[in-house]
C-alpha atoms as a PDB file:
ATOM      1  CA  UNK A   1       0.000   0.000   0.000  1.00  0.00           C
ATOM      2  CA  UNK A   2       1.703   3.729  -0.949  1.00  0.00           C
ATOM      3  CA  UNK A   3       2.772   6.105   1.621  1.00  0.00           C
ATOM      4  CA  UNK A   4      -0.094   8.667   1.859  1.00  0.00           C
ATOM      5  CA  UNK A   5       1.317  11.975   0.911  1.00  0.00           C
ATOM      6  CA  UNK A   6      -0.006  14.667   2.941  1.00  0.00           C
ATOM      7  CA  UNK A   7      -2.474  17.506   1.179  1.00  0.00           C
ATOM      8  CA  UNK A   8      -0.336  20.557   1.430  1.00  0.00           C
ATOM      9  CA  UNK A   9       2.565  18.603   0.424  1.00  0.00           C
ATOM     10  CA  UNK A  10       0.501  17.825  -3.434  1.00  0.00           C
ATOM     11  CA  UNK A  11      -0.228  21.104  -3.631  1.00  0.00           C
ATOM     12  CA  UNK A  12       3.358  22.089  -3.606  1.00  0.00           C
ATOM     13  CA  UNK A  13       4.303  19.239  -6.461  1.00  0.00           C
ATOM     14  CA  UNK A  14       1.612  20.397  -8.274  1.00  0.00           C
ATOM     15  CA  UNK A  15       2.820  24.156  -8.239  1.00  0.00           C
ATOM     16  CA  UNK A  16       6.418  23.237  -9.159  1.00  0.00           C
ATOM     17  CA  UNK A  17       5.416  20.881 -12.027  1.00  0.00           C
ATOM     18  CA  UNK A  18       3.055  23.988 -13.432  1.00  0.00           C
ATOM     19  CA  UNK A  19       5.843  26.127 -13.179  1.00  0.00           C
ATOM     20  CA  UNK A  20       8.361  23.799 -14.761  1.00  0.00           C
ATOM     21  CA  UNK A  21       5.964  23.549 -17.809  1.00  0.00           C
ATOM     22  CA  UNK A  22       5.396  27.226 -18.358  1.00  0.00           C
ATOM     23  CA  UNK A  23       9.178  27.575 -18.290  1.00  0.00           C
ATOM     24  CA  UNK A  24       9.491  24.627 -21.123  1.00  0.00           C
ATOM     25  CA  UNK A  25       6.607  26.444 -23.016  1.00  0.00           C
ATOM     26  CA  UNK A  26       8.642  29.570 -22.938  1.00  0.00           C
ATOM     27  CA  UNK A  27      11.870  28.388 -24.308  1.00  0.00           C
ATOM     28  CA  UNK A  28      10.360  26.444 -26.798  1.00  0.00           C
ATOM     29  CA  UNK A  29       8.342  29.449 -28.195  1.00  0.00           C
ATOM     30  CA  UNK A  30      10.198  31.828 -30.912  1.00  0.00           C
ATOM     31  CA  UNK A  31       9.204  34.992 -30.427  1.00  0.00           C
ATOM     32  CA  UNK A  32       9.753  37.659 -33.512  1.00  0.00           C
ATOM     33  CA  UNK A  33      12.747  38.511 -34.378  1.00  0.00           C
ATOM     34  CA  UNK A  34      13.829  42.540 -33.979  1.00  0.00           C
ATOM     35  CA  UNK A  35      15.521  42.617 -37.313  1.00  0.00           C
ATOM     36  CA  UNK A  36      12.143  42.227 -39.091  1.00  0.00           C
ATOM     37  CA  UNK A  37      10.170  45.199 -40.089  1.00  0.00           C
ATOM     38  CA  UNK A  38       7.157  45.042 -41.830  1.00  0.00           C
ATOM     39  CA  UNK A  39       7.218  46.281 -45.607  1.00  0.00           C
ATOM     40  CA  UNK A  40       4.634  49.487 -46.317  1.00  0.00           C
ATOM     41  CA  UNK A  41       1.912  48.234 -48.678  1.00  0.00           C
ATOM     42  CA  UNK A  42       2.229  51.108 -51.896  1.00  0.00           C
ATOM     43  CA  UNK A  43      -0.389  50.793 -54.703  1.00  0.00           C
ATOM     44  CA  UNK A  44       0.662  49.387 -57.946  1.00  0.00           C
ATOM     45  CA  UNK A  45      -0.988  52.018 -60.014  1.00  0.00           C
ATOM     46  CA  UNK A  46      -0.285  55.319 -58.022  1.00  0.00           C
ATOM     47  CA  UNK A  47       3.428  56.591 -57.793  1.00  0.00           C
ATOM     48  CA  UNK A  48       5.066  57.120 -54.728  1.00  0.00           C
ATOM     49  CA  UNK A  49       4.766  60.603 -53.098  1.00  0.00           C
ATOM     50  CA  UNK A  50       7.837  61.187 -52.053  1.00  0.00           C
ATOM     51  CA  UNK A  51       9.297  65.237 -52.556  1.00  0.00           C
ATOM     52  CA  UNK A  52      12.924  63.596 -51.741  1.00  0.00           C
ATOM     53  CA  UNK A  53      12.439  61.184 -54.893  1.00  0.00           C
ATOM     54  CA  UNK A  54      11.103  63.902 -57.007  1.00  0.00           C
ATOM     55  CA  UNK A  55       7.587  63.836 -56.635  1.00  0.00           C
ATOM     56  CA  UNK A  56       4.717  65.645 -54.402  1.00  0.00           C
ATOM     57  CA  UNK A  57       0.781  64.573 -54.480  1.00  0.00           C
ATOM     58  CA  UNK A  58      -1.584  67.343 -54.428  1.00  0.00           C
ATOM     59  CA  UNK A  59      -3.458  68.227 -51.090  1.00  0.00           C
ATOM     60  CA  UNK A  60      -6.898  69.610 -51.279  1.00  0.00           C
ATOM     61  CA  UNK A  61      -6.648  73.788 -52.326  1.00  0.00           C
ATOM     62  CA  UNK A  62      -3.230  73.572 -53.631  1.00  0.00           C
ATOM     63  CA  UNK A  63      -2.644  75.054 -57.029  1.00  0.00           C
ATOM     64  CA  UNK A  64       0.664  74.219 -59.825  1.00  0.00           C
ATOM     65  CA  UNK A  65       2.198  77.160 -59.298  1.00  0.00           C
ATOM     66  CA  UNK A  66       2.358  77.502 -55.587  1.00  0.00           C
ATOM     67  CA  UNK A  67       2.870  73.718 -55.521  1.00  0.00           C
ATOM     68  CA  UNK A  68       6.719  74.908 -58.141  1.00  0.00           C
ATOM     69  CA  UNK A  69       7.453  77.709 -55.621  1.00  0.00           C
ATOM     70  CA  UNK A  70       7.555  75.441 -52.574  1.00  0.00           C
ATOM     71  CA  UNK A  71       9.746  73.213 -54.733  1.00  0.00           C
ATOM     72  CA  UNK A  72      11.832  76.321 -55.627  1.00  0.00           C
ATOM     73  CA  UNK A  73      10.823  75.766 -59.445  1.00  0.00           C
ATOM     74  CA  UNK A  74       9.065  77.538 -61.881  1.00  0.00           C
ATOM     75  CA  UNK A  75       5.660  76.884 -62.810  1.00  0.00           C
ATOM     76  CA  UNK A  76       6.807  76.284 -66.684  1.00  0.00           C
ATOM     77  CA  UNK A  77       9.115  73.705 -65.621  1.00  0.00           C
ATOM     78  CA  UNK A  78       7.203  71.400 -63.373  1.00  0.00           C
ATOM     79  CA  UNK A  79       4.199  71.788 -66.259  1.00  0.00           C
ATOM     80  CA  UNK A  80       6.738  70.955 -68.868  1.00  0.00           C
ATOM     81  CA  UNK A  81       7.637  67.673 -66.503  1.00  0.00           C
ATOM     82  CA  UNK A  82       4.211  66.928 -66.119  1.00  0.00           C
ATOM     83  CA  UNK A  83       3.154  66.992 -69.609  1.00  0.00           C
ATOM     84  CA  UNK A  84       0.910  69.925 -68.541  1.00  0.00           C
ATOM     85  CA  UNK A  85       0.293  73.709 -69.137  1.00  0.00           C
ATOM     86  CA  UNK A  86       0.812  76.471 -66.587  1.00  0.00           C
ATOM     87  CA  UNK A  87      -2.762  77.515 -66.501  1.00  0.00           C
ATOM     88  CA  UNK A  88      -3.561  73.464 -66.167  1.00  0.00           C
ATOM     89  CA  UNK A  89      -5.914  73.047 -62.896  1.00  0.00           C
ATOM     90  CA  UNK A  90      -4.751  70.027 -60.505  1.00  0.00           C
ATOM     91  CA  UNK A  91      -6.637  67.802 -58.389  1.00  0.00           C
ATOM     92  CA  UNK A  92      -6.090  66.626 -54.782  1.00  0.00           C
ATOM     93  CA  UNK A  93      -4.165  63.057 -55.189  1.00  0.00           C
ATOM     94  CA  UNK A  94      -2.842  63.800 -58.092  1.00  0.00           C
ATOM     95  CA  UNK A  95       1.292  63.008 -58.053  1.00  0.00           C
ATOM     96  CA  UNK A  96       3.639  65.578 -59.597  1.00  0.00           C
ATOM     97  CA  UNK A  97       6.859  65.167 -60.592  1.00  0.00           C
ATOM     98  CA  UNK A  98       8.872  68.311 -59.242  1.00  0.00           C
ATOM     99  CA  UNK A  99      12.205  67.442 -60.190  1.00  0.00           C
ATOM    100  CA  UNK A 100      13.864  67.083 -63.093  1.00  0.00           C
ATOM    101  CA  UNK A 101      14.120  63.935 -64.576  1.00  0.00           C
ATOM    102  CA  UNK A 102      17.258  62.080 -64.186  1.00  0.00           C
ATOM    103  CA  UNK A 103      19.170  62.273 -67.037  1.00  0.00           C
ATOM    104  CA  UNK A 104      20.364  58.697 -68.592  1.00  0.00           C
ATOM    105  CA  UNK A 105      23.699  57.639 -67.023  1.00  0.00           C
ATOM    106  CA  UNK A 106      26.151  56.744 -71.010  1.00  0.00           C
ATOM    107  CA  UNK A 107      27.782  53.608 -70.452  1.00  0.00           C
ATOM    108  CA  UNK A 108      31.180  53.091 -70.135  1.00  0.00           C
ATOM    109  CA  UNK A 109      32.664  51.820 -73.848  1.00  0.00           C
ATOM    110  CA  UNK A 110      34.264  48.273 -73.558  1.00  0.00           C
ATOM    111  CA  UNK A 111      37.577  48.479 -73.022  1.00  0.00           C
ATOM    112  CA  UNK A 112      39.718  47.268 -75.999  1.00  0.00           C
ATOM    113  CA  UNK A 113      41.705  44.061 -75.125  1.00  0.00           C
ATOM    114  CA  UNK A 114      45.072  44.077 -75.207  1.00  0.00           C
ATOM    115  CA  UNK A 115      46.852  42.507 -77.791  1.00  0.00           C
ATOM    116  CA  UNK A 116      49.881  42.356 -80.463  1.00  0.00           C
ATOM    117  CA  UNK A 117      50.637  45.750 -81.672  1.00  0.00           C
ATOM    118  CA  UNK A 118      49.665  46.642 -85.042  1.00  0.00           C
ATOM    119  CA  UNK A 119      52.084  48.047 -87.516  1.00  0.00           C
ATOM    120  CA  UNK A 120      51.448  51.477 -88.505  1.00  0.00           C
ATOM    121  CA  UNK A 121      49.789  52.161 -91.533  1.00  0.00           C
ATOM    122  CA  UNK A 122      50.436  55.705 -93.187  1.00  0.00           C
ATOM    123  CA  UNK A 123      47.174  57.177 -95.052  1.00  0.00           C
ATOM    124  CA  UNK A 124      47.514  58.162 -98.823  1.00  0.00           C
ATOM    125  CA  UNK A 125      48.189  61.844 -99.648  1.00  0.00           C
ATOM    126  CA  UNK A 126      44.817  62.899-100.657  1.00  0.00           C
ATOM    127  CA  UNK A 127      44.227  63.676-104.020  1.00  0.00           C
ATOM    128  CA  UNK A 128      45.306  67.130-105.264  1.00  0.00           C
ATOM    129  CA  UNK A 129      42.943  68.934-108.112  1.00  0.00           C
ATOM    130  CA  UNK A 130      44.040  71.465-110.367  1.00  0.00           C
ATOM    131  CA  UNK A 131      44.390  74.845-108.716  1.00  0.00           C
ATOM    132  CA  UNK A 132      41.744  76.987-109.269  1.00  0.00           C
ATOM    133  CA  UNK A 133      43.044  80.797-110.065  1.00  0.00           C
ATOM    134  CA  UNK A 134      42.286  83.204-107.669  1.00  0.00           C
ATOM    135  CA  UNK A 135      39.863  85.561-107.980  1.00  0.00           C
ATOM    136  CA  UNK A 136      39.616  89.386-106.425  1.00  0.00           C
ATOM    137  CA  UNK A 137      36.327  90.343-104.557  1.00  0.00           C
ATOM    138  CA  UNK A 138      34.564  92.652-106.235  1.00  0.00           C
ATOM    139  CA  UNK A 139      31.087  93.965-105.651  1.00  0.00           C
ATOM    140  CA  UNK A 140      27.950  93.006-107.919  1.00  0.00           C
ATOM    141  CA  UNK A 141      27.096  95.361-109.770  1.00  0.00           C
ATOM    142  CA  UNK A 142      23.610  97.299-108.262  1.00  0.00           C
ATOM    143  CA  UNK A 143      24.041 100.250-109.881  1.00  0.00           C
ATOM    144  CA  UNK A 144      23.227 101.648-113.357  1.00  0.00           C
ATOM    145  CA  UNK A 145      24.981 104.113-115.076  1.00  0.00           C
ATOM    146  CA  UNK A 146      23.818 107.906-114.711  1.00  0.00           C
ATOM    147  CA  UNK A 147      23.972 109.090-118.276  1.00  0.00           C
ATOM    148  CA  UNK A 148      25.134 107.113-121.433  1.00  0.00           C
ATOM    149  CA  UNK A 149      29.000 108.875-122.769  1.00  0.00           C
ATOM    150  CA  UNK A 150      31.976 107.487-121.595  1.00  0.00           C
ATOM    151  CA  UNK A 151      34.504 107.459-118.743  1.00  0.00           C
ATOM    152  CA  UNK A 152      37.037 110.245-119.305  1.00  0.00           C
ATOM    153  CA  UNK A 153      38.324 110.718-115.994  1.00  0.00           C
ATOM    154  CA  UNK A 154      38.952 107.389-113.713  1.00  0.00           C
ATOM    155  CA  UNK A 155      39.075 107.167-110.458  1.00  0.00           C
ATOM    156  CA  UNK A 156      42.480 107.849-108.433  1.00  0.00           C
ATOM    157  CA  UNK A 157      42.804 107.176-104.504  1.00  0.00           C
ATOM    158  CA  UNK A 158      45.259 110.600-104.500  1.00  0.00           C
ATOM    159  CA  UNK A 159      43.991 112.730-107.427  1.00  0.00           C
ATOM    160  CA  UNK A 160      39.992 112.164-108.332  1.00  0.00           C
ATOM    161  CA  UNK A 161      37.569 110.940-105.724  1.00  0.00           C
ATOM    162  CA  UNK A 162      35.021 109.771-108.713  1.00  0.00           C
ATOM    163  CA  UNK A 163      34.972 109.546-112.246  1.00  0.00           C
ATOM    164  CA  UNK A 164      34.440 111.581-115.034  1.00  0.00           C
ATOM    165  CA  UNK A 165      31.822 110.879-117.207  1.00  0.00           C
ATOM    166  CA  UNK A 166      31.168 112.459-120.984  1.00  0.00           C
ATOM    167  CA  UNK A 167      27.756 113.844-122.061  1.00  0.00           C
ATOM    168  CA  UNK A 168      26.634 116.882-124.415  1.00  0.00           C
ATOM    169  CA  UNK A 169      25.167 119.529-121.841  1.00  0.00           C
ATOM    170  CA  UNK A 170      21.479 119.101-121.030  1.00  0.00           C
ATOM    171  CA  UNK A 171      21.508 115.057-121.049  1.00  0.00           C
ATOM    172  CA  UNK A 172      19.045 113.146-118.713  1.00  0.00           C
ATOM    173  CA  UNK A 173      20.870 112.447-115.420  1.00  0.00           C
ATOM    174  CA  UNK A 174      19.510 109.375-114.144  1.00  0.00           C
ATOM    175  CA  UNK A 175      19.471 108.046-110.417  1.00  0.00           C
ATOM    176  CA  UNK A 176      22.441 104.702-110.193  1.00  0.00           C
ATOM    177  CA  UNK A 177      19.988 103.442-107.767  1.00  0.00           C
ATOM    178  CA  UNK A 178      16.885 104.072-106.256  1.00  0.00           C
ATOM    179  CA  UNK A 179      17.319 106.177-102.758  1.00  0.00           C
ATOM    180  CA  UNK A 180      16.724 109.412-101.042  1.00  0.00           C
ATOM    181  CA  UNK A 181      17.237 112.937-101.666  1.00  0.00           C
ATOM    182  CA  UNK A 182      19.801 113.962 -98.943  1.00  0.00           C
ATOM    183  CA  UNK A 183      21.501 117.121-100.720  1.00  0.00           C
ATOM    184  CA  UNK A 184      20.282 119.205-103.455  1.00  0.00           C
ATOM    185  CA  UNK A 185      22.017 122.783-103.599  1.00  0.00           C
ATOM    186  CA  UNK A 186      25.335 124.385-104.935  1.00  0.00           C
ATOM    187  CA  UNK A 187      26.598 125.587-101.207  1.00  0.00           C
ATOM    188  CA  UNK A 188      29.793 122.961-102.223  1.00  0.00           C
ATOM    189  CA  UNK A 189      31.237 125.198-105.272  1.00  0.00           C
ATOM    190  CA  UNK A 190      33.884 122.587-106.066  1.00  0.00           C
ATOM    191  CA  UNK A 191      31.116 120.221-107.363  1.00  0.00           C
ATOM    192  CA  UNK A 192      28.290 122.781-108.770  1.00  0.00           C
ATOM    193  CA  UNK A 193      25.006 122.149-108.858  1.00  0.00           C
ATOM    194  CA  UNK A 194      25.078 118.939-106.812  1.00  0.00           C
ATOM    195  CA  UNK A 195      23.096 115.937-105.860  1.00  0.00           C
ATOM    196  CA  UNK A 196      23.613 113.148-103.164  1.00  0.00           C
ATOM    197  CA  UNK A 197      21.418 109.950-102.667  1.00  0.00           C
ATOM    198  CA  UNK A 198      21.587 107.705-100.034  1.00  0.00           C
ATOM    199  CA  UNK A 199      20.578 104.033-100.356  1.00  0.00           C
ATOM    200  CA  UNK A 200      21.206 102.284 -97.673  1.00  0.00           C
ATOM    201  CA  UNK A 201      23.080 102.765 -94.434  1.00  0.00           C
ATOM    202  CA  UNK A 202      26.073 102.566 -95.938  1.00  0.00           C
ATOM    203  CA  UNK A 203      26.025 103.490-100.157  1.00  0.00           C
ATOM    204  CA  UNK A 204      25.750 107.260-100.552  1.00  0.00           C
ATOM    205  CA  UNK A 205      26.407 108.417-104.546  1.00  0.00           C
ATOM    206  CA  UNK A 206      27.050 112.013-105.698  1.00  0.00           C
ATOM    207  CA  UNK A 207      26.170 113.726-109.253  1.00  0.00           C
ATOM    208  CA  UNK A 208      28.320 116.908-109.707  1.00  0.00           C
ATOM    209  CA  UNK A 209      28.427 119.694-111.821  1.00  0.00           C
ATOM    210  CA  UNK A 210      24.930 119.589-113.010  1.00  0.00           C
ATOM    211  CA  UNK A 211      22.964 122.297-114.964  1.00  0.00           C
ATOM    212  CA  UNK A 212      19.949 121.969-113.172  1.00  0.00           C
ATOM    213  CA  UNK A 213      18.394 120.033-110.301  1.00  0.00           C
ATOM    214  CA  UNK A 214      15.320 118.472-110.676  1.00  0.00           C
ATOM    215  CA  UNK A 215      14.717 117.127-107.389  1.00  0.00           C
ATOM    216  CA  UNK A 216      14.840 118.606-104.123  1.00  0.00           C
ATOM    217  CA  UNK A 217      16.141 117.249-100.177  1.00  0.00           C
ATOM    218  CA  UNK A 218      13.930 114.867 -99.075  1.00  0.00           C
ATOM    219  CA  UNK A 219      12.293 113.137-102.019  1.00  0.00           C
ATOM    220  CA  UNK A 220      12.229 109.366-102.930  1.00  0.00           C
ATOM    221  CA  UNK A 221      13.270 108.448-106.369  1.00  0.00           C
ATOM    222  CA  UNK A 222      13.993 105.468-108.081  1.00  0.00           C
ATOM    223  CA  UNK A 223      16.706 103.783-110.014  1.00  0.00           C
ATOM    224  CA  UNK A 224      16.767 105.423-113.830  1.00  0.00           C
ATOM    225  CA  UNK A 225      14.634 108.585-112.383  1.00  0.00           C
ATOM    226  CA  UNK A 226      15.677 111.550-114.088  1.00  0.00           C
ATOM    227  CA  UNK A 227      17.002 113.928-111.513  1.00  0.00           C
ATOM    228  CA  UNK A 228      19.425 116.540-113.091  1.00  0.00           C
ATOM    229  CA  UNK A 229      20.382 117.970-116.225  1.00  0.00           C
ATOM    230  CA  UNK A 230      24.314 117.254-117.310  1.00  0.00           C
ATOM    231  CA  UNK A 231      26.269 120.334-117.471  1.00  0.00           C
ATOM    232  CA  UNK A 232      29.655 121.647-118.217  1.00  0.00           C
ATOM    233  CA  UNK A 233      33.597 121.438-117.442  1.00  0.00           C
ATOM    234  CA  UNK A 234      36.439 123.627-117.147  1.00  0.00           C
ATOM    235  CA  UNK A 235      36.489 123.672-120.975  1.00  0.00           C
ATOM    236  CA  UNK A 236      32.493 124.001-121.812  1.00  0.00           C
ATOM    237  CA  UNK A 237      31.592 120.155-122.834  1.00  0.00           C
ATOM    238  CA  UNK A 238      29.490 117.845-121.607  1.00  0.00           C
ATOM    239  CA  UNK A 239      30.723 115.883-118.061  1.00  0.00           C
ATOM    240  CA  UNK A 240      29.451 114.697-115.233  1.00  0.00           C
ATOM    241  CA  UNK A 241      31.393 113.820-112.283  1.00  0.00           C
ATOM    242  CA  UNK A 242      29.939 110.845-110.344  1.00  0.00           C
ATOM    243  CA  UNK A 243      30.948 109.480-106.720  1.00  0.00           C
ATOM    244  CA  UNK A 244      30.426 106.729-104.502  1.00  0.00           C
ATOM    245  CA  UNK A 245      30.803 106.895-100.320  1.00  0.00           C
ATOM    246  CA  UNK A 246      30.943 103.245 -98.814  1.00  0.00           C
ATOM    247  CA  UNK A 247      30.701 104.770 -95.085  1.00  0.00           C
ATOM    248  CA  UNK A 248      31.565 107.816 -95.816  1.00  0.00           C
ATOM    249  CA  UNK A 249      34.690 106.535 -97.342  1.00  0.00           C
ATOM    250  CA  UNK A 250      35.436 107.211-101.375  1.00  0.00           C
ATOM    251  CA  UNK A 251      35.691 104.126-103.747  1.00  0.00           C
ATOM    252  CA  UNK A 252      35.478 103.936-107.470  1.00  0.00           C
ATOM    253  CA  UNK A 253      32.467 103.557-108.802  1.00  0.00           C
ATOM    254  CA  UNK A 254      33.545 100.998-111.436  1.00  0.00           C
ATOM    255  CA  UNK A 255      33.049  98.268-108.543  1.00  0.00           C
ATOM    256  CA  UNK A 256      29.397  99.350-108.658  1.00  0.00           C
ATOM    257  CA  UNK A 257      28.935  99.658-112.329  1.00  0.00           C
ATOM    258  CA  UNK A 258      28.341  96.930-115.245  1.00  0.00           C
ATOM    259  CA  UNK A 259      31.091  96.611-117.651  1.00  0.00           C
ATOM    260  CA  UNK A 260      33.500  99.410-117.463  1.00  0.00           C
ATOM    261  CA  UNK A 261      33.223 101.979-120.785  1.00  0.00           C
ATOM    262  CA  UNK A 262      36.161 102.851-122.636  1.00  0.00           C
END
């Protein structure tokens, strides 16, 4: 027959084997580990808001423009990165890209492997074409001539400042080129009766010794317009002496003229 074990004395194995138990449970139990953290759930069809990563979603009452000055930008630029116009209303939610974007990285070219050195390999002389003479600027020829005789008195950078042009006294003298009246009077007496048109900014031309003036400062003619009647030289024929200024500076008219009369 067994010993009879007293009541208190169960109560105290019963305690201890409880406790023993709880302490097995616990060791046995994994509890989560602290290196774990739970990933954010993100949408798959919305971007992620994130102004560090270049992007910002719209709050409720917020407007493109003041949306670009918070961001430092201007309002063209995040519109242009948005596919949008400046005036473009946004809505709340909507994701904005408000920083440039990122400009593709060029890859590195593969590095050539080393290997035997090639020999050298000199390039044919190119091929040489027949020289071509050379040829002195000259200007096109814009203008017309004034009246029809002939040079008689060329140009000379020292001497003559213009030309010399025959003519019986009377003759049409006609405009080189279409321009404006900006002298008309004889207050210069070592050209006469004299004319000057201007062109352009930087053509001026100058009809001396004329017989009469038929147009005054100010007027607008054309190229061939009669404007002066030919008069005399020292000796009593026909000349007229003609002038070009290329800012302000003489050069012979021949440069302006067609083919060059004898």
């Amino acid at each position: 027959m067994s010993p009879r074990v007293p009541f208190g004395c169960r109560l105290l194995l019963l305690s201890a084997l409880a406790a023993g138990l709880a302490g097995c449970a616990t060791k046995g139990a994994r509890g989560p580990s602290a290196a774990v953290v739970e990933a954010p759930v993100v949408e798959a069809q919305s971007a992620v808001a994130d102004p560090n990563a270049g992007f910002y979603r719209v709050k409720p009452g917020e407007t493109l423009s003041g949306i670009a000055n918070a961001f430092g930008r201007a309002p063209a630029q995040v519109a242009r990165w948005n596919h949008l116009s400046v005036t473009d209303a946004v809505t709340t939610g909507q994701v904005l890209r408000v920083a440039p974007p990122a400009e593709p990285s060029a890859k590195a070219a593969p590095r050539p492997k080393a290997g035997p050195a090639s020999p050298a390999v000199t390039a044919p002389p190119p091929l040489q074409s027949s020289p071509t003479p050379p040829t002195s600027p000259t200007k096109s020829a814009r203008f017309i001539w004034p009246v029809s005789g002939a040079v008689k008195g060329k140009y000379s950078d020292s001497r003559s400042r213009g030309i010399v042009l025959d003519g019986r006294p009377g003759e049409p003298v006609k405009a080189a080129e279409g321009g404006r009246v900006v002298f008309a009077g004889d207050r210069i007496k070592a050209y006469g009766r004299l004319i000057v048109l201007k062109h352009d900014a930087h053509l001026v031309t100058a009809y001396a010794n004329n017989r009469k003036l038929l147009v005054t400062e100010g007027a607008v003619v054309t190229q061939g317009q009669t404007i002066a009647e030919m008069g005399v030289d020292a000796s009593g024929k026909g000349a007229l002496k003609f002038e070009v200024r290329d800012d302000g500076k003489p050069v012979d008219p021949l440069t302006y003229l067609p083919k060059p009369r004898s």
